[in-house]
PDB file of N, CA and C in Angstrom:
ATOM      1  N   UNK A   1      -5.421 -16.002  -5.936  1.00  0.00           N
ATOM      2  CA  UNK A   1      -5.583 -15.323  -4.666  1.00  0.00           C
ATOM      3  C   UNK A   1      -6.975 -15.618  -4.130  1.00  0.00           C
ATOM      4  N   UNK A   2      -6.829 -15.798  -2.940  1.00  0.00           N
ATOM      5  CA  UNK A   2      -8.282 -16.754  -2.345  1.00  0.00           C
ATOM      6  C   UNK A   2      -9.043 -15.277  -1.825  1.00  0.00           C
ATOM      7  N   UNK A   3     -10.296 -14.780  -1.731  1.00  0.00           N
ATOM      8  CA  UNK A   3     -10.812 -13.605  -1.409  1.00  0.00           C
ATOM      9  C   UNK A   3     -11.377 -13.599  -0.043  1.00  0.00           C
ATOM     10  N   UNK A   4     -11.287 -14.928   0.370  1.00  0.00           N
ATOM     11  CA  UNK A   4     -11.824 -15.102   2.034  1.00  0.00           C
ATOM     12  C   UNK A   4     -10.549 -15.096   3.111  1.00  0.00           C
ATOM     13  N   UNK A   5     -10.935 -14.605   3.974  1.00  0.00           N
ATOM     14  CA  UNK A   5      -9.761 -14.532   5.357  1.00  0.00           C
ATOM     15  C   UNK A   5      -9.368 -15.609   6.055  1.00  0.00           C
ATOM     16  N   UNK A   6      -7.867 -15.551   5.829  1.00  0.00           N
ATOM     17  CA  UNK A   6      -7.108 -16.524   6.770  1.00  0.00           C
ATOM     18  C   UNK A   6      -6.755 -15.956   7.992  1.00  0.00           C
ATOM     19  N   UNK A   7      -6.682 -15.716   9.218  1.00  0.00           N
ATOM     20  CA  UNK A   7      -6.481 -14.863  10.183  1.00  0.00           C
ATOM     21  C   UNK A   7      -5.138 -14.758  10.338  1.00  0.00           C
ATOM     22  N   UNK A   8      -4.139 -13.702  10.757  1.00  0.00           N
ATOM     23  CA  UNK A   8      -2.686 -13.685  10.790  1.00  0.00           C
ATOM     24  C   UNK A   8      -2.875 -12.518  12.031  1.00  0.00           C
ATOM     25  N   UNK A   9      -0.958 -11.890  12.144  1.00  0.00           N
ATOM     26  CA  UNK A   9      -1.009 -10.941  12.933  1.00  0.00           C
ATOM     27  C   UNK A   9      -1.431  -9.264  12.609  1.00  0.00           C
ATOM     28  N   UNK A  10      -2.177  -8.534  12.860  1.00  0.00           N
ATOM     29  CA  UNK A  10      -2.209  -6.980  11.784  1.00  0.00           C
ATOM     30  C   UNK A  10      -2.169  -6.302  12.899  1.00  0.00           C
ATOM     31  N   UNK A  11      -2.059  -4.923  12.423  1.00  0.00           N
ATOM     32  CA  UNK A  11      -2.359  -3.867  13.409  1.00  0.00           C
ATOM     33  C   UNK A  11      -3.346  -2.653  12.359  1.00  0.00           C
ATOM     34  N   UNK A  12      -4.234  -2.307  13.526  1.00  0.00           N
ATOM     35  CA  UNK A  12      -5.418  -1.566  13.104  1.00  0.00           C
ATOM     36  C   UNK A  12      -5.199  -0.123  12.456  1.00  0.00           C
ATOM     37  N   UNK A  13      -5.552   0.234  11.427  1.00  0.00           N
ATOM     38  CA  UNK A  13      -5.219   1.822  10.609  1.00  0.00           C
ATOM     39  C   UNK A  13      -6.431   2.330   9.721  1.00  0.00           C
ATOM     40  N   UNK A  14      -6.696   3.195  10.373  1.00  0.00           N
ATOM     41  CA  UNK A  14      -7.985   3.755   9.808  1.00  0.00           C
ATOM     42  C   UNK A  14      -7.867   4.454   8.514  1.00  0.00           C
ATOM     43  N   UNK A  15      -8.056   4.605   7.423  1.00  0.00           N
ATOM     44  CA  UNK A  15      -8.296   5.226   6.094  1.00  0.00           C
ATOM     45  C   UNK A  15      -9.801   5.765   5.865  1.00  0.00           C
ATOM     46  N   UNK A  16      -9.395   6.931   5.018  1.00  0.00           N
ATOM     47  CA  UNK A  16     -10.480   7.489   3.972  1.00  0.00           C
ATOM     48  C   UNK A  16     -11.092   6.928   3.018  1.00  0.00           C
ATOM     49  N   UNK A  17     -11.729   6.225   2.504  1.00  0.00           N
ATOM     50  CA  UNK A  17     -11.979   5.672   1.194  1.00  0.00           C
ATOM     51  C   UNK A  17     -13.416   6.502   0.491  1.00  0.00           C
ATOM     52  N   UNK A  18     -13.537   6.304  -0.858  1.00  0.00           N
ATOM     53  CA  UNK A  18     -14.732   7.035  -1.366  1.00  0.00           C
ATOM     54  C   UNK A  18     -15.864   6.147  -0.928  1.00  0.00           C
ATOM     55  N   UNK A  19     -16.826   6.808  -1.041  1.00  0.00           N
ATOM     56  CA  UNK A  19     -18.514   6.711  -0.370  1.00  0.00           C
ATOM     57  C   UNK A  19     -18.388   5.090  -1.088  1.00  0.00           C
ATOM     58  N   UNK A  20     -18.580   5.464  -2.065  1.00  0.00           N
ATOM     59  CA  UNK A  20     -18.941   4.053  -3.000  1.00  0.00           C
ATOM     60  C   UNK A  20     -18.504   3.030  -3.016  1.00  0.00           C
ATOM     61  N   UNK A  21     -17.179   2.784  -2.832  1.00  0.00           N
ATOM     62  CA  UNK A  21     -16.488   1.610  -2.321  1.00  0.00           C
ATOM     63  C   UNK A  21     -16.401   1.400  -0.836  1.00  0.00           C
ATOM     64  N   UNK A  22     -16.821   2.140  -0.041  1.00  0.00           N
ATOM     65  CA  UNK A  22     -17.040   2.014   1.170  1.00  0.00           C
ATOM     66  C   UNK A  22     -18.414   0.920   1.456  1.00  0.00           C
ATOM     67  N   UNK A  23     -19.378   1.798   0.697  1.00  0.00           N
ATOM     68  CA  UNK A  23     -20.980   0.918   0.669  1.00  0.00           C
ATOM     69  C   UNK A  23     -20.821  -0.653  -0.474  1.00  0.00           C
ATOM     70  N   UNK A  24     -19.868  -0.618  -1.295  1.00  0.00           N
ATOM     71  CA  UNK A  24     -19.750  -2.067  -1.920  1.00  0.00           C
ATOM     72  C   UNK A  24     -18.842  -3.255  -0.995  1.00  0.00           C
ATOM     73  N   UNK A  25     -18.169  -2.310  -0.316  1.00  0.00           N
ATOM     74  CA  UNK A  25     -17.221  -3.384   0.610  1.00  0.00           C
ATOM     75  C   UNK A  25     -18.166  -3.778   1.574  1.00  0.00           C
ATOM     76  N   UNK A  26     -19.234  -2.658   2.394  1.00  0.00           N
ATOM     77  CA  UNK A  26     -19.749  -3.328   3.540  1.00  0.00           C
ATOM     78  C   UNK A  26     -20.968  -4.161   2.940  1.00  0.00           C
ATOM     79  N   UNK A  27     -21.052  -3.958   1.621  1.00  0.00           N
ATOM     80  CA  UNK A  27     -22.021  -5.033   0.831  1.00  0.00           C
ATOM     81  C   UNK A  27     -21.838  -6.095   0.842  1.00  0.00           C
ATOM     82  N   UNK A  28     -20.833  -6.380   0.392  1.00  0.00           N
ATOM     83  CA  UNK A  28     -20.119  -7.504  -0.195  1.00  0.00           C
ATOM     84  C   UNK A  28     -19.350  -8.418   1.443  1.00  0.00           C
ATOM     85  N   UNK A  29     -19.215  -7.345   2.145  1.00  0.00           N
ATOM     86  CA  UNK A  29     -19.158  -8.107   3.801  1.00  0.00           C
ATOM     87  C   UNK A  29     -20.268  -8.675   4.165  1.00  0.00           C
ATOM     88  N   UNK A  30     -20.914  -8.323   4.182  1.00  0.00           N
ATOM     89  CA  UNK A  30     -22.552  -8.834   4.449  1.00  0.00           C
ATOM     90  C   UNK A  30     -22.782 -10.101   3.625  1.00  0.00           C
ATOM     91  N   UNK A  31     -23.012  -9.831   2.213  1.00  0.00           N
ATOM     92  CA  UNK A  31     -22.762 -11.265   1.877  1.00  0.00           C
ATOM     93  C   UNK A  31     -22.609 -12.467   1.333  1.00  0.00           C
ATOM     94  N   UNK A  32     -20.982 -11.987   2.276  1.00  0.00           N
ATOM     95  CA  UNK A  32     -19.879 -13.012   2.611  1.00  0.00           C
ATOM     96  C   UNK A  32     -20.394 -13.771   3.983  1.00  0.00           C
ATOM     97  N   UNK A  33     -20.593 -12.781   5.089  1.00  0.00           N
ATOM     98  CA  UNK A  33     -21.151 -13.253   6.217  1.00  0.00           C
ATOM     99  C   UNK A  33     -22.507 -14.069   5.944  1.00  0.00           C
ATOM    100  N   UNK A  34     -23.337 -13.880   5.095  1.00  0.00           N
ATOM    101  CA  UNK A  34     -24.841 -14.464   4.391  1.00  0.00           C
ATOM    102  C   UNK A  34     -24.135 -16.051   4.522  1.00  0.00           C
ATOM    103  N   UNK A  35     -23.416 -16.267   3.491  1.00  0.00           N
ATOM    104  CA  UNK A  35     -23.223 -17.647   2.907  1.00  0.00           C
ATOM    105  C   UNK A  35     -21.655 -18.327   3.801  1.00  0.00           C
ATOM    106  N   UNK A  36     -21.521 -17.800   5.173  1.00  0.00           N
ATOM    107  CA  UNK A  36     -20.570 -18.494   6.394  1.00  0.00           C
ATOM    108  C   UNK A  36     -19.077 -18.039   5.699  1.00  0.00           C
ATOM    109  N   UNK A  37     -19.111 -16.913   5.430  1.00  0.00           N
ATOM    110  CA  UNK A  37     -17.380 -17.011   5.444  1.00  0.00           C
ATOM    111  C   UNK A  37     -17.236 -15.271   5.357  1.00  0.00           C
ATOM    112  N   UNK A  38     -15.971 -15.069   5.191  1.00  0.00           N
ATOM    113  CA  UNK A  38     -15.291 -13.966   5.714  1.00  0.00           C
ATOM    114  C   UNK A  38     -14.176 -13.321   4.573  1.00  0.00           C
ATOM    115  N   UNK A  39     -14.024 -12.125   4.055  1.00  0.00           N
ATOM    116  CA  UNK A  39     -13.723 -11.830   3.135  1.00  0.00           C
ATOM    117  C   UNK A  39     -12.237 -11.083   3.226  1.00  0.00           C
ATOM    118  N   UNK A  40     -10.770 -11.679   2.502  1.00  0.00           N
ATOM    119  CA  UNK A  40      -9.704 -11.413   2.643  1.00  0.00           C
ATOM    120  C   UNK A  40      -9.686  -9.704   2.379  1.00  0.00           C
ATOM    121  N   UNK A  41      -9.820  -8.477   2.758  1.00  0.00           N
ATOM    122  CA  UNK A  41      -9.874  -7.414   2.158  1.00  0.00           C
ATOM    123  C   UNK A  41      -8.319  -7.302   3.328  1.00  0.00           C
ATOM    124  N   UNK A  42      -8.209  -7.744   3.860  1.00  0.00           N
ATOM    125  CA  UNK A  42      -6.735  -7.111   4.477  1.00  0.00           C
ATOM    126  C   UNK A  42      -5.411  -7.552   3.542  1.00  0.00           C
ATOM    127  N   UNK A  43      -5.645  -8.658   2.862  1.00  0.00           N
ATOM    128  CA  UNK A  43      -4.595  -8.831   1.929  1.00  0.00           C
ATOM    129  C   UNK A  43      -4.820  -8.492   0.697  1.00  0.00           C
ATOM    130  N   UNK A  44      -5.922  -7.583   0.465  1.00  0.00           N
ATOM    131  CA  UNK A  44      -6.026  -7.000  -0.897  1.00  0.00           C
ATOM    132  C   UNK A  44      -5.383  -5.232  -0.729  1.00  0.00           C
ATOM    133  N   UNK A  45      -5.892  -5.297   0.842  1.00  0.00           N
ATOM    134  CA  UNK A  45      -4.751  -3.331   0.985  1.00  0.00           C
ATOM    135  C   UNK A  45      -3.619  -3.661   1.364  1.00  0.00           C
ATOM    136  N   UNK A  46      -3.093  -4.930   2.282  1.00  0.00           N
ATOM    137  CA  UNK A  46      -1.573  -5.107   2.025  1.00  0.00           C
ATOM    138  C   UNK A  46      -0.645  -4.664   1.003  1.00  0.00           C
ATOM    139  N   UNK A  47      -1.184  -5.825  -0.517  1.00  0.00           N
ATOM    140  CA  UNK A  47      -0.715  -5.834  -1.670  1.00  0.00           C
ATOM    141  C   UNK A  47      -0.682  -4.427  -1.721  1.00  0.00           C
ATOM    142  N   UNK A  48      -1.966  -3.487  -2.039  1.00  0.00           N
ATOM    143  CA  UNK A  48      -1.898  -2.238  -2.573  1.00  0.00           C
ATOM    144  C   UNK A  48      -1.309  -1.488  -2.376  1.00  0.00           C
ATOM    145  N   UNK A  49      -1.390  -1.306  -0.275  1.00  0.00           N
ATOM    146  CA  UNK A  49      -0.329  -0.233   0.229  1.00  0.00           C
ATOM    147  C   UNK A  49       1.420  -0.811  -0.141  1.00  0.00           C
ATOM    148  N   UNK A  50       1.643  -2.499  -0.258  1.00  0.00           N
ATOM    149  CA  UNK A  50       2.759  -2.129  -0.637  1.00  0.00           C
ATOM    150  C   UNK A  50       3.524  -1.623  -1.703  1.00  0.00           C
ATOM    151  N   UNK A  51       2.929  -1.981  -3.164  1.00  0.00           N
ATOM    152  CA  UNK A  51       3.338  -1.356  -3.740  1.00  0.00           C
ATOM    153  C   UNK A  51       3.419   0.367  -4.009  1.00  0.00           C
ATOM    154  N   UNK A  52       2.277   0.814  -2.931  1.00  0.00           N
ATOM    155  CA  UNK A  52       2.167   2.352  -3.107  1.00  0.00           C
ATOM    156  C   UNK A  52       3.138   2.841  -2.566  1.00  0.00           C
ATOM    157  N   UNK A  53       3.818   2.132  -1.771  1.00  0.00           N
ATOM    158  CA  UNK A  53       4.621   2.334  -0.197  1.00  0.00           C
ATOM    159  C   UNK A  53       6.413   2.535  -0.892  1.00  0.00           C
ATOM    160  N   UNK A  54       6.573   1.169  -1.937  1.00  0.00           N
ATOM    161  CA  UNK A  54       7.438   1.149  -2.551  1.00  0.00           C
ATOM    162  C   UNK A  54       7.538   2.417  -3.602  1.00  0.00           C
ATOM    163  N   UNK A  55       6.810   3.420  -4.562  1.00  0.00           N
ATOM    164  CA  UNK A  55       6.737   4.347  -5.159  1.00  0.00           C
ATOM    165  C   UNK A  55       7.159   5.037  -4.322  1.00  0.00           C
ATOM    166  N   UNK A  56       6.391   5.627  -2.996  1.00  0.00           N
ATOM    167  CA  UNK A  56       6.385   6.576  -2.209  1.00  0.00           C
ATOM    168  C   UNK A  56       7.821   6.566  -1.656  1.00  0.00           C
ATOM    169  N   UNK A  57       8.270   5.349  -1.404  1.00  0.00           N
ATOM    170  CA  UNK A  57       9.622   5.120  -0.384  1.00  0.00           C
ATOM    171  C   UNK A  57      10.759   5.663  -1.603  1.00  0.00           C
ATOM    172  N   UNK A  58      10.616   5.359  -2.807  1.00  0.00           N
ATOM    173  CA  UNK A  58      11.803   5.309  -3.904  1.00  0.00           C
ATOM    174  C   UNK A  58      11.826   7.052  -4.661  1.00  0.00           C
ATOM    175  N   UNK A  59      10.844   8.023  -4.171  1.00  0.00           N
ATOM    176  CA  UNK A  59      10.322   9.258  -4.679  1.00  0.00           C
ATOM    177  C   UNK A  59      10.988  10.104  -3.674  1.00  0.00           C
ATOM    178  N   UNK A  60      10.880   9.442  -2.113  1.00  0.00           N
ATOM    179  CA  UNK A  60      11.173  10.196  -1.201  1.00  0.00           C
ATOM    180  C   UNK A  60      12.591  10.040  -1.056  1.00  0.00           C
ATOM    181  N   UNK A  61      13.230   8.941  -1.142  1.00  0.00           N
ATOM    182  CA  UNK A  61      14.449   8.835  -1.178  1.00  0.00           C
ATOM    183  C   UNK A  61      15.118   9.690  -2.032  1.00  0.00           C
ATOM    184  N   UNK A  62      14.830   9.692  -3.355  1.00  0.00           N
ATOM    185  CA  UNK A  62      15.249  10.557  -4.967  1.00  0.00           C
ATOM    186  C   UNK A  62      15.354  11.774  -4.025  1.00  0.00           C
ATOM    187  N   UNK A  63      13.926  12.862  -3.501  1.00  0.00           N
ATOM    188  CA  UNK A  63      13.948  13.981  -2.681  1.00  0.00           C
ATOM    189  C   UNK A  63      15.511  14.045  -1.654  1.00  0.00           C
ATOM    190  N   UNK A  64      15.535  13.563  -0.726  1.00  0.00           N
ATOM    191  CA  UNK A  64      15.876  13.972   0.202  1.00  0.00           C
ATOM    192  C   UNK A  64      17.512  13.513  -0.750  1.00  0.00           C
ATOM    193  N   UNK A  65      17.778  12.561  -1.988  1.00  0.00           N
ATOM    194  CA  UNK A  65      19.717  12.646  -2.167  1.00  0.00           C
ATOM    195  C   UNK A  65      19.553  13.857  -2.862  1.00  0.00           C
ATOM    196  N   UNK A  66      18.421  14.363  -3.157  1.00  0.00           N
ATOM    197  CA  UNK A  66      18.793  15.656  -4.181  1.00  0.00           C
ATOM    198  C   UNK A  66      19.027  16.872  -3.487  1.00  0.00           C
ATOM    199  N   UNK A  67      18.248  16.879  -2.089  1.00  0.00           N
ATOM    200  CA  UNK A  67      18.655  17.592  -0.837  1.00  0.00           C
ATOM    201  C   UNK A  67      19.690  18.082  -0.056  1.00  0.00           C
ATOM    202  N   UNK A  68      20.400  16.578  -0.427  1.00  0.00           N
ATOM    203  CA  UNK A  68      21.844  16.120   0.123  1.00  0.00           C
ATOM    204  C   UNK A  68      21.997  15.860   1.529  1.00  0.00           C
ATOM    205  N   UNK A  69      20.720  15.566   2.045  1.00  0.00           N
ATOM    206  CA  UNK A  69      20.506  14.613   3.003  1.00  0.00           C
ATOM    207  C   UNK A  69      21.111  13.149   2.812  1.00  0.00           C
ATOM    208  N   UNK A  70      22.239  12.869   3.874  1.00  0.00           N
ATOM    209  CA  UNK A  70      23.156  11.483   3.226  1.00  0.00           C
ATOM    210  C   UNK A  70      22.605  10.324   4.124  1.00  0.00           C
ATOM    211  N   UNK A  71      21.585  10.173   5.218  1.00  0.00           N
ATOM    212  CA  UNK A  71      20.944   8.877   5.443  1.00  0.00           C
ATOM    213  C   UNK A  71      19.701   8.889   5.634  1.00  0.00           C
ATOM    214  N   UNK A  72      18.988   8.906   4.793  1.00  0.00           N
ATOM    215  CA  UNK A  72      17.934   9.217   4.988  1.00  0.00           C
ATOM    216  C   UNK A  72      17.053   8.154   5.725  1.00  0.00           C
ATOM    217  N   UNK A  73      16.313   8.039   7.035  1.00  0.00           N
ATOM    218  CA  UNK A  73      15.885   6.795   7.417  1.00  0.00           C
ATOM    219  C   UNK A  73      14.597   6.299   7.144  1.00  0.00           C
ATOM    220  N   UNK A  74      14.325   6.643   6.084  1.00  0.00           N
ATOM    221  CA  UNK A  74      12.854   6.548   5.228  1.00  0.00           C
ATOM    222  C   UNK A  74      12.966   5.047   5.209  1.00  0.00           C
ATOM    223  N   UNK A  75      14.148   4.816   4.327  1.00  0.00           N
ATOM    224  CA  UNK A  75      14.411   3.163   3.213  1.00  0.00           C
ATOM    225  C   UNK A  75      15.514   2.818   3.853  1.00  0.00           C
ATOM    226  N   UNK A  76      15.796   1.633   4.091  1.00  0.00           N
ATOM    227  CA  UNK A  76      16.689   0.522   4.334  1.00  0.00           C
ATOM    228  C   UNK A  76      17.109   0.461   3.283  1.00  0.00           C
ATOM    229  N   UNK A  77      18.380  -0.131   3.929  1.00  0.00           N
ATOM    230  CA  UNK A  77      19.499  -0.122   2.622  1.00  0.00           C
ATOM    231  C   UNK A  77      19.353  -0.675   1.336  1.00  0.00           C
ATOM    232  N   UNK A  78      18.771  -2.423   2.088  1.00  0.00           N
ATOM    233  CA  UNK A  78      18.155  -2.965   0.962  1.00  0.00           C
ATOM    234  C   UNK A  78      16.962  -2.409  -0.402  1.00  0.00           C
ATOM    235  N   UNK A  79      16.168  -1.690   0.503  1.00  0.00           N
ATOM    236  CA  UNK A  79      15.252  -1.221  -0.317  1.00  0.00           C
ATOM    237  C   UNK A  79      15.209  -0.136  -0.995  1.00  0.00           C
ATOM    238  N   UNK A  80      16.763   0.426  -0.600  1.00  0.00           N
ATOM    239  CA  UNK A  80      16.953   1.387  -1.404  1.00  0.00           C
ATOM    240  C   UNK A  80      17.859   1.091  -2.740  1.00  0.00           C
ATOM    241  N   UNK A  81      18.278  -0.520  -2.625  1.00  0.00           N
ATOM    242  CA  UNK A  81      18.767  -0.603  -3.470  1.00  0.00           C
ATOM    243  C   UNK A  81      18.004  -1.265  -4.766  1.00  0.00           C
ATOM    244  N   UNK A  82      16.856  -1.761  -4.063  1.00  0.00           N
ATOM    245  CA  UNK A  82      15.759  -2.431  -4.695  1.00  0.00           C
ATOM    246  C   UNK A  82      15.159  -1.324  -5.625  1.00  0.00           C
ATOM    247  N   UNK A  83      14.950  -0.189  -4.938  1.00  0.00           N
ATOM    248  CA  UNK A  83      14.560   0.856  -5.841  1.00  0.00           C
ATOM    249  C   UNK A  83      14.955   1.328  -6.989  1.00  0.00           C
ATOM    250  N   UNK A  84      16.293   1.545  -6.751  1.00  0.00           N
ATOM    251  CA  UNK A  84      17.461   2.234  -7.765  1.00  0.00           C
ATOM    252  C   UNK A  84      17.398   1.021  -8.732  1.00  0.00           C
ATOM    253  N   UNK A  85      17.188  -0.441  -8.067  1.00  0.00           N
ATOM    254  CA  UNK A  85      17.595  -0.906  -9.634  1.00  0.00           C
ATOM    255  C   UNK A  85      16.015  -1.129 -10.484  1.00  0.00           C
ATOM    256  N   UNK A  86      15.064  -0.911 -10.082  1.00  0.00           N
ATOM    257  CA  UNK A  86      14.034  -0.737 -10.907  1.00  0.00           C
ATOM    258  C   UNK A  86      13.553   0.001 -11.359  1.00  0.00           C
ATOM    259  N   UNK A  87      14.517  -0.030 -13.061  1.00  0.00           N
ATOM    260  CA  UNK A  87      14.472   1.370 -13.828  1.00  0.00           C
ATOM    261  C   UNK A  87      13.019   1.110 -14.857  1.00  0.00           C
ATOM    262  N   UNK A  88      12.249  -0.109 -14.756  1.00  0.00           N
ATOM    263  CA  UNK A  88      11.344   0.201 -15.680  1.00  0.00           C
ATOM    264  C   UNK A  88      10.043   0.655 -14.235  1.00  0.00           C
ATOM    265  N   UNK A  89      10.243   0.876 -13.585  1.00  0.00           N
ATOM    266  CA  UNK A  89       9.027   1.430 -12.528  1.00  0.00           C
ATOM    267  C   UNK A  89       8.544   2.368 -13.504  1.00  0.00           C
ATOM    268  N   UNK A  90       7.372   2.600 -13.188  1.00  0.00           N
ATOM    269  CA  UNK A  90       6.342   3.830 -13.363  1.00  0.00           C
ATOM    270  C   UNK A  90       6.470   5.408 -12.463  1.00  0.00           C
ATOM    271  N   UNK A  91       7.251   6.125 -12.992  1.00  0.00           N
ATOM    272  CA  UNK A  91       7.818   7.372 -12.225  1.00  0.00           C
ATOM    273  C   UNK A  91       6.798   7.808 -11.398  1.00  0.00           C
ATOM    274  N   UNK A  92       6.377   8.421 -10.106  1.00  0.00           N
ATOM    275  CA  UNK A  92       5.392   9.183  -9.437  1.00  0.00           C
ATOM    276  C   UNK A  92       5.260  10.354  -9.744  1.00  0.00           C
ATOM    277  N   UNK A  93       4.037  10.547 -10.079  1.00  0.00           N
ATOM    278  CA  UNK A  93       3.673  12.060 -10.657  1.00  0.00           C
ATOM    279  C   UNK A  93       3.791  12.740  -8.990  1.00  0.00           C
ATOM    280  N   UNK A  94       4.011  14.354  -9.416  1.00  0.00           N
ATOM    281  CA  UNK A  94       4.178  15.355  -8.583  1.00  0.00           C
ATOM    282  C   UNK A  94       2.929  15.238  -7.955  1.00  0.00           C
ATOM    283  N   UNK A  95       1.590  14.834  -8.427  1.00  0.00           N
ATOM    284  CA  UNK A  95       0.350  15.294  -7.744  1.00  0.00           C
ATOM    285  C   UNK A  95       0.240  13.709  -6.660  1.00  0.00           C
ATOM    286  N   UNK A  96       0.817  12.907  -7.274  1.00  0.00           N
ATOM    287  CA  UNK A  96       0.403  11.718  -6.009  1.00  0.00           C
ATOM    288  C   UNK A  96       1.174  11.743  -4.534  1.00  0.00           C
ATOM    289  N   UNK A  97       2.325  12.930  -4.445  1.00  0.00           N
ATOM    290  CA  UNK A  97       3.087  12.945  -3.615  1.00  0.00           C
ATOM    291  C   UNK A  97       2.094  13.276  -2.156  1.00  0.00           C
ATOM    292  N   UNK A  98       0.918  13.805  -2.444  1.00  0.00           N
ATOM    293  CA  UNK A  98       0.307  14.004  -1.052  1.00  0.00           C
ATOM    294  C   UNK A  98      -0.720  12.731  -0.864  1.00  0.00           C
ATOM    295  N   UNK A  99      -1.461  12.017  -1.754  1.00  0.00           N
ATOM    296  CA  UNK A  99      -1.928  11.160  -1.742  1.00  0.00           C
ATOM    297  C   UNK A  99      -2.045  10.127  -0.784  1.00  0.00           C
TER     298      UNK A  99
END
């Protein structure tokens, strides 16, 4: 995985992050910018949010059939089937549900 930016299409989303990785990222932006280049951090929260996205999507789904809510429009079909069949996933603890 290359750590410098290729430019593509995104759309802008603001997050919380802790103090400290906030001040190492705009470190480490700086320099990147020092020595002429530009640092991939949008495809390092891609990766992250997707797999968080996939937990979150396969937790919420579990919720709402236990509900007996019958379409839930959280997950696509596909990805709901993607879910169900990945039985060695790592279950989501109750406390990451607000996360």
């Amino acid at each position: 995985m290359s750590v410098f930016k290729d430019e593509g299409e995104t759309k802008r989303v603001i997050f919380n992050i802790e103090m400290e990785l906030a001040k190492r990222l705009e470190n480490a932006k700086k320099n990147a910018r020092t020595i002429g280049r530009k640092l991939d951090v949008d495809t390092a929260v891609n990766k992250a949010l997707e797999k968080f996205l996939k937990k979150a999507e396969k937790k919420i789904y579990e919720i709402m059939k236990k509900q007996g809510i019958q379409d839930p429009l959280v997950i696509s079909t596909e990805e709901m089937a993607e879910a169900e069949s990945e039985d060695d996933a790592e279950p989501m603890d109750e406390d990451e549900d607000e996360s």
